[in-house]
C-alpha atoms as a PDB file:
ATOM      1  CA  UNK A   1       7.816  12.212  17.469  1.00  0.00           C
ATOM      2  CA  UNK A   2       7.591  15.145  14.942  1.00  0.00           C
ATOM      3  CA  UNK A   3       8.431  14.837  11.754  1.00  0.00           C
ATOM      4  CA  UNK A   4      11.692  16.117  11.560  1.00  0.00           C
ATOM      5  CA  UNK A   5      12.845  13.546  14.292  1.00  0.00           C
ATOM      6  CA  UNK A   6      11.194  10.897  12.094  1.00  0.00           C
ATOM      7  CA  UNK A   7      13.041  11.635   8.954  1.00  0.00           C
ATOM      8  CA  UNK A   8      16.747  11.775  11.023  1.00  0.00           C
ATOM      9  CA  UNK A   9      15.607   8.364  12.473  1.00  0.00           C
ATOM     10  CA  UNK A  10      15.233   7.253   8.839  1.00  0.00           C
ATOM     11  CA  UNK A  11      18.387   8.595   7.791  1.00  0.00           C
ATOM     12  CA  UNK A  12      20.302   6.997  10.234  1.00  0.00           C
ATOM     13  CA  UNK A  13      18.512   3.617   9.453  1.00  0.00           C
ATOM     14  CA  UNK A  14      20.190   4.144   5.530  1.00  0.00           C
ATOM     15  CA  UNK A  15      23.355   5.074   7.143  1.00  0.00           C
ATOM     16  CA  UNK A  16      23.757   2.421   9.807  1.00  0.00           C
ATOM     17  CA  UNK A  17      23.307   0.211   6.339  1.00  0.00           C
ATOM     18  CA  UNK A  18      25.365   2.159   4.632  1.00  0.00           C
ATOM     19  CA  UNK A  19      28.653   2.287   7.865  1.00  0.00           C
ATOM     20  CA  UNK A  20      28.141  -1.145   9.226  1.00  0.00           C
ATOM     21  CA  UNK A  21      28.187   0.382  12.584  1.00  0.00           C
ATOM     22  CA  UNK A  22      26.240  -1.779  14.670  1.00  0.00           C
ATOM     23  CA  UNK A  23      26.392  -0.860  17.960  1.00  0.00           C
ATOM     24  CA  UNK A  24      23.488   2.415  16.700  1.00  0.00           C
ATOM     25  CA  UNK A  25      21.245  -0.733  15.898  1.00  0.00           C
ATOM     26  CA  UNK A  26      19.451  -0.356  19.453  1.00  0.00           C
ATOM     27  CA  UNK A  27      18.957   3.286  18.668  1.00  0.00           C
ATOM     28  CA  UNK A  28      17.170   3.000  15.381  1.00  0.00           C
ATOM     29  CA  UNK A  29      15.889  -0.658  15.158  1.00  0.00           C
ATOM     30  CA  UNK A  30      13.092  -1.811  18.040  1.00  0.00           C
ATOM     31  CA  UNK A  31      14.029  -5.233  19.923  1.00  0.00           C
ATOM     32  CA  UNK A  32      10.704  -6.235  18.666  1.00  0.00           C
ATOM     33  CA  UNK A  33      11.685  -5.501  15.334  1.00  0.00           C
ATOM     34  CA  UNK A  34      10.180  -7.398  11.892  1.00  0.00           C
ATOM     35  CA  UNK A  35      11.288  -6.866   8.654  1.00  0.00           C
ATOM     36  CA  UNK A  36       9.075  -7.783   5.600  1.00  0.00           C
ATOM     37  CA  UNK A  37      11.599  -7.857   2.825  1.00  0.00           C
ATOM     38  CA  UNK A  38      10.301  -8.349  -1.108  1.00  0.00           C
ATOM     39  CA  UNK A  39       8.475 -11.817  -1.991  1.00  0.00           C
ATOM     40  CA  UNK A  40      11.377 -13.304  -3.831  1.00  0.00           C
ATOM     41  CA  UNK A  41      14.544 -11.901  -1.728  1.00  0.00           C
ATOM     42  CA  UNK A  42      17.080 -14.406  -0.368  1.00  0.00           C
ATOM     43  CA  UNK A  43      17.105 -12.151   3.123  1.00  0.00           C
ATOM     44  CA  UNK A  44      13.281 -13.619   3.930  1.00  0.00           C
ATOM     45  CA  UNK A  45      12.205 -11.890   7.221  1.00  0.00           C
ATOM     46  CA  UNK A  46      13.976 -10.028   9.334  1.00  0.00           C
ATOM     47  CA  UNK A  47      13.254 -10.378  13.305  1.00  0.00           C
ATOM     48  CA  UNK A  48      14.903  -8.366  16.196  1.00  0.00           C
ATOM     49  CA  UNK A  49      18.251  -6.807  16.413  1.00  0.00           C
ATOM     50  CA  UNK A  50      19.838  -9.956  15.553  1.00  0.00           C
ATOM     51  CA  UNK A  51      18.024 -10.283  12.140  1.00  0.00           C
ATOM     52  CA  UNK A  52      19.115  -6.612  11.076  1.00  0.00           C
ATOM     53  CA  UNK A  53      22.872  -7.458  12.248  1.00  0.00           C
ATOM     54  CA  UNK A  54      22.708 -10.855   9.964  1.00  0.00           C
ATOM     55  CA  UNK A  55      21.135  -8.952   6.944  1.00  0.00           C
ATOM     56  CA  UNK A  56      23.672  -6.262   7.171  1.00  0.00           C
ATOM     57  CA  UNK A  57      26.798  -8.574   7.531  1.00  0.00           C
ATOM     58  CA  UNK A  58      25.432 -10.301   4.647  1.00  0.00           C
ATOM     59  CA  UNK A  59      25.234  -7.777   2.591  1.00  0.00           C
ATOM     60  CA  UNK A  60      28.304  -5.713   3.501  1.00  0.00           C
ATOM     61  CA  UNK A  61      30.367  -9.066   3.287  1.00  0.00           C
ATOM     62  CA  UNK A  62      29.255  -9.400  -0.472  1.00  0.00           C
ATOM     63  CA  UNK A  63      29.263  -6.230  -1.593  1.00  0.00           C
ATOM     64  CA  UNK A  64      32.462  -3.967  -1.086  1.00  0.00           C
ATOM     65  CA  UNK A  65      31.439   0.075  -0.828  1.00  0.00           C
ATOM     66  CA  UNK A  66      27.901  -0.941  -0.206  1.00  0.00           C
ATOM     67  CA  UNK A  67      25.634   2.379   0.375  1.00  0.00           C
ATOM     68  CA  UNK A  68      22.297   3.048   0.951  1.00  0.00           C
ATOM     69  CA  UNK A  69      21.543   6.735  -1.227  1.00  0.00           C
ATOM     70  CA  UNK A  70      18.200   8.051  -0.266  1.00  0.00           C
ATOM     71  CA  UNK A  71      16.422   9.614  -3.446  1.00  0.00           C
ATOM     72  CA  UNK A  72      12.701  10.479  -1.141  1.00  0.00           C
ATOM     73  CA  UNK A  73      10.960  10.608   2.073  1.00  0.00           C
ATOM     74  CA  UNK A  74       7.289  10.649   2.343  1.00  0.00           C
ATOM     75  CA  UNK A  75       5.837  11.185   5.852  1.00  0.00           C
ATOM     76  CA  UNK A  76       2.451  10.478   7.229  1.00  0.00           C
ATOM     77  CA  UNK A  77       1.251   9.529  10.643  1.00  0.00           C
ATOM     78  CA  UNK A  78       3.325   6.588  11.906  1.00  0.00           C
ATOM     79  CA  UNK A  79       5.067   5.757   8.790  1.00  0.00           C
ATOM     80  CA  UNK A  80       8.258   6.887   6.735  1.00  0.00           C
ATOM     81  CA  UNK A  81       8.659   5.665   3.652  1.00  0.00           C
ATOM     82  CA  UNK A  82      11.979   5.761   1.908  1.00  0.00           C
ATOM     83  CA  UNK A  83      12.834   5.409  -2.386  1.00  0.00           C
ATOM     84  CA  UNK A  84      16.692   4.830  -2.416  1.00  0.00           C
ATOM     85  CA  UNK A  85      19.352   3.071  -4.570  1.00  0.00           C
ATOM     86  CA  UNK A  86      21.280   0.647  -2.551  1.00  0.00           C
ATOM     87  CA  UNK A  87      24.059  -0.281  -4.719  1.00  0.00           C
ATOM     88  CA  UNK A  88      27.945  -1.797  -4.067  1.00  0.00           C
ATOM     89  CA  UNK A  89      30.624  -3.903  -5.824  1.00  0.00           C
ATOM     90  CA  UNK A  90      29.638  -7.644  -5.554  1.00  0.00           C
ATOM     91  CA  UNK A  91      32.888  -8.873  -4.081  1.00  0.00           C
ATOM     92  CA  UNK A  92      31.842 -11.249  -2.032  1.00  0.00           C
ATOM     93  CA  UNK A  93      29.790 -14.502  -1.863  1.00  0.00           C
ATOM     94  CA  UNK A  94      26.103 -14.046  -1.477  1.00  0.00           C
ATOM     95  CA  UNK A  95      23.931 -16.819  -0.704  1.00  0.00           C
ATOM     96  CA  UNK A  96      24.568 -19.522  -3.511  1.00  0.00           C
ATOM     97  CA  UNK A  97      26.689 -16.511  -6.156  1.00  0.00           C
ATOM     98  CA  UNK A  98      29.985 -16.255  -6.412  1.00  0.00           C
ATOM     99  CA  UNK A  99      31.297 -12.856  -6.539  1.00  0.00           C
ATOM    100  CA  UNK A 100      31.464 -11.304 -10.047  1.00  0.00           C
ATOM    101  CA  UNK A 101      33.195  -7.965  -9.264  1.00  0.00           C
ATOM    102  CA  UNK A 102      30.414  -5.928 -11.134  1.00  0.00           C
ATOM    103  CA  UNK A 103      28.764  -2.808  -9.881  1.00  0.00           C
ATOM    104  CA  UNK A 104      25.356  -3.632  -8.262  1.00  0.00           C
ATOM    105  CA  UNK A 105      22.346  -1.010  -7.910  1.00  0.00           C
ATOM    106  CA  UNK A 106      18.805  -1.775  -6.715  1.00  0.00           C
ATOM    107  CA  UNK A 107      15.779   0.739  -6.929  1.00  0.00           C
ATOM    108  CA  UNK A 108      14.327   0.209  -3.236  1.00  0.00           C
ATOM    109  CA  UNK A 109      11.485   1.660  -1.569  1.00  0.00           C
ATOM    110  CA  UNK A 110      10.284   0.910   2.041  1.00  0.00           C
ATOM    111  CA  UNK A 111       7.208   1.663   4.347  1.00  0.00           C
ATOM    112  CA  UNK A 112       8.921   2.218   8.229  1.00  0.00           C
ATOM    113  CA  UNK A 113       6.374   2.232  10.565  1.00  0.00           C
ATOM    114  CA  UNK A 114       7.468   3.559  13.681  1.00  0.00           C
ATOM    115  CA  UNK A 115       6.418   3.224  17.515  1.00  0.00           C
ATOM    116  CA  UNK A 116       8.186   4.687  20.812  1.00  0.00           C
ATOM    117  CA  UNK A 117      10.913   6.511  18.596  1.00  0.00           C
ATOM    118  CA  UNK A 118      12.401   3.170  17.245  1.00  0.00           C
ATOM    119  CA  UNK A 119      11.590   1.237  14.174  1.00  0.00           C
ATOM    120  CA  UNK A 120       9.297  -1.785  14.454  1.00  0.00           C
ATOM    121  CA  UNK A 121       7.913  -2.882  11.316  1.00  0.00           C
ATOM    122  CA  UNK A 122       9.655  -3.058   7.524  1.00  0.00           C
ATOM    123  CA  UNK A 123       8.258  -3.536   4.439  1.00  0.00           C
ATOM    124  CA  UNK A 124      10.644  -3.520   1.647  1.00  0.00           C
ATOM    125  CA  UNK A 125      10.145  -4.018  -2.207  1.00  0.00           C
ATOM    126  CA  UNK A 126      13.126  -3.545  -4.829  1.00  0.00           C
ATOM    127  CA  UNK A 127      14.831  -4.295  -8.621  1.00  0.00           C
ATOM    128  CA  UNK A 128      17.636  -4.419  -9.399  1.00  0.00           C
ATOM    129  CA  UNK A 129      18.789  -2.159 -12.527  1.00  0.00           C
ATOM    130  CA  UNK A 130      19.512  -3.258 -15.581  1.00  0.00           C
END
């Protein structure tokens, strides 16, 4: 894969986040999938194309105009990794808190690693903003 195929892959990862659209998740997200989200987060671990469609419901059920707003991409063998703000309007319930209707906005960054042109392996850390 060169690089510039790697970064689109990436960017449709944020966007699929970002739409909801679930039917791309075959196309970006391997069957075989894991996601290693931040010690701490109530999404735990992510497996398969079933764990990425749970995680995104969740979040895009608790927070209205969620997006995903890439900020870098750093490329280097097998790996992308991504700095972006995911941020939304916390209008829903998430896990055990009620909605408060305030503006939400995390400082994210996540290592891809990549194999057969699809996404296998997460590892995500983030904070939110004060």
């Amino acid at each position: 894969m060169t690089r510039d195929e790697m970064k689109n892959l990436i960017e449709r990862l944020h966007a699929l986040w970002s739409t909801g659209d679930f039917s791309v998740i075959p196309n970006i997200y391997a069957a075989e999938f894991i996601g290693h989200m931040a010690a701490g987060s109530r999404l735990g671990e992510l497996k398969g194309h079933s764990g990425v469609k749970g995680a995104i419901e969740l979040v895009r059920n608790a927070f209205d105009r969620f997006t995903e707003t890439i900020e870098d991409i750093i490329i280097e063998g097998d790996k992308v990794v991504t700095r972006y703000v995911a941020s939304g309007v916390h209008s829903g319930q998430y896990f055990d808190l009620p909605p408060t209707g305030t503006v939400v906005s995390v400082d994210e960054i996540s290592i891809f690693r990549i194999r057969n042109r699809l996404v296998v392996e997460q590892w995500c850390l983030g904070q939110m903003r004060e």
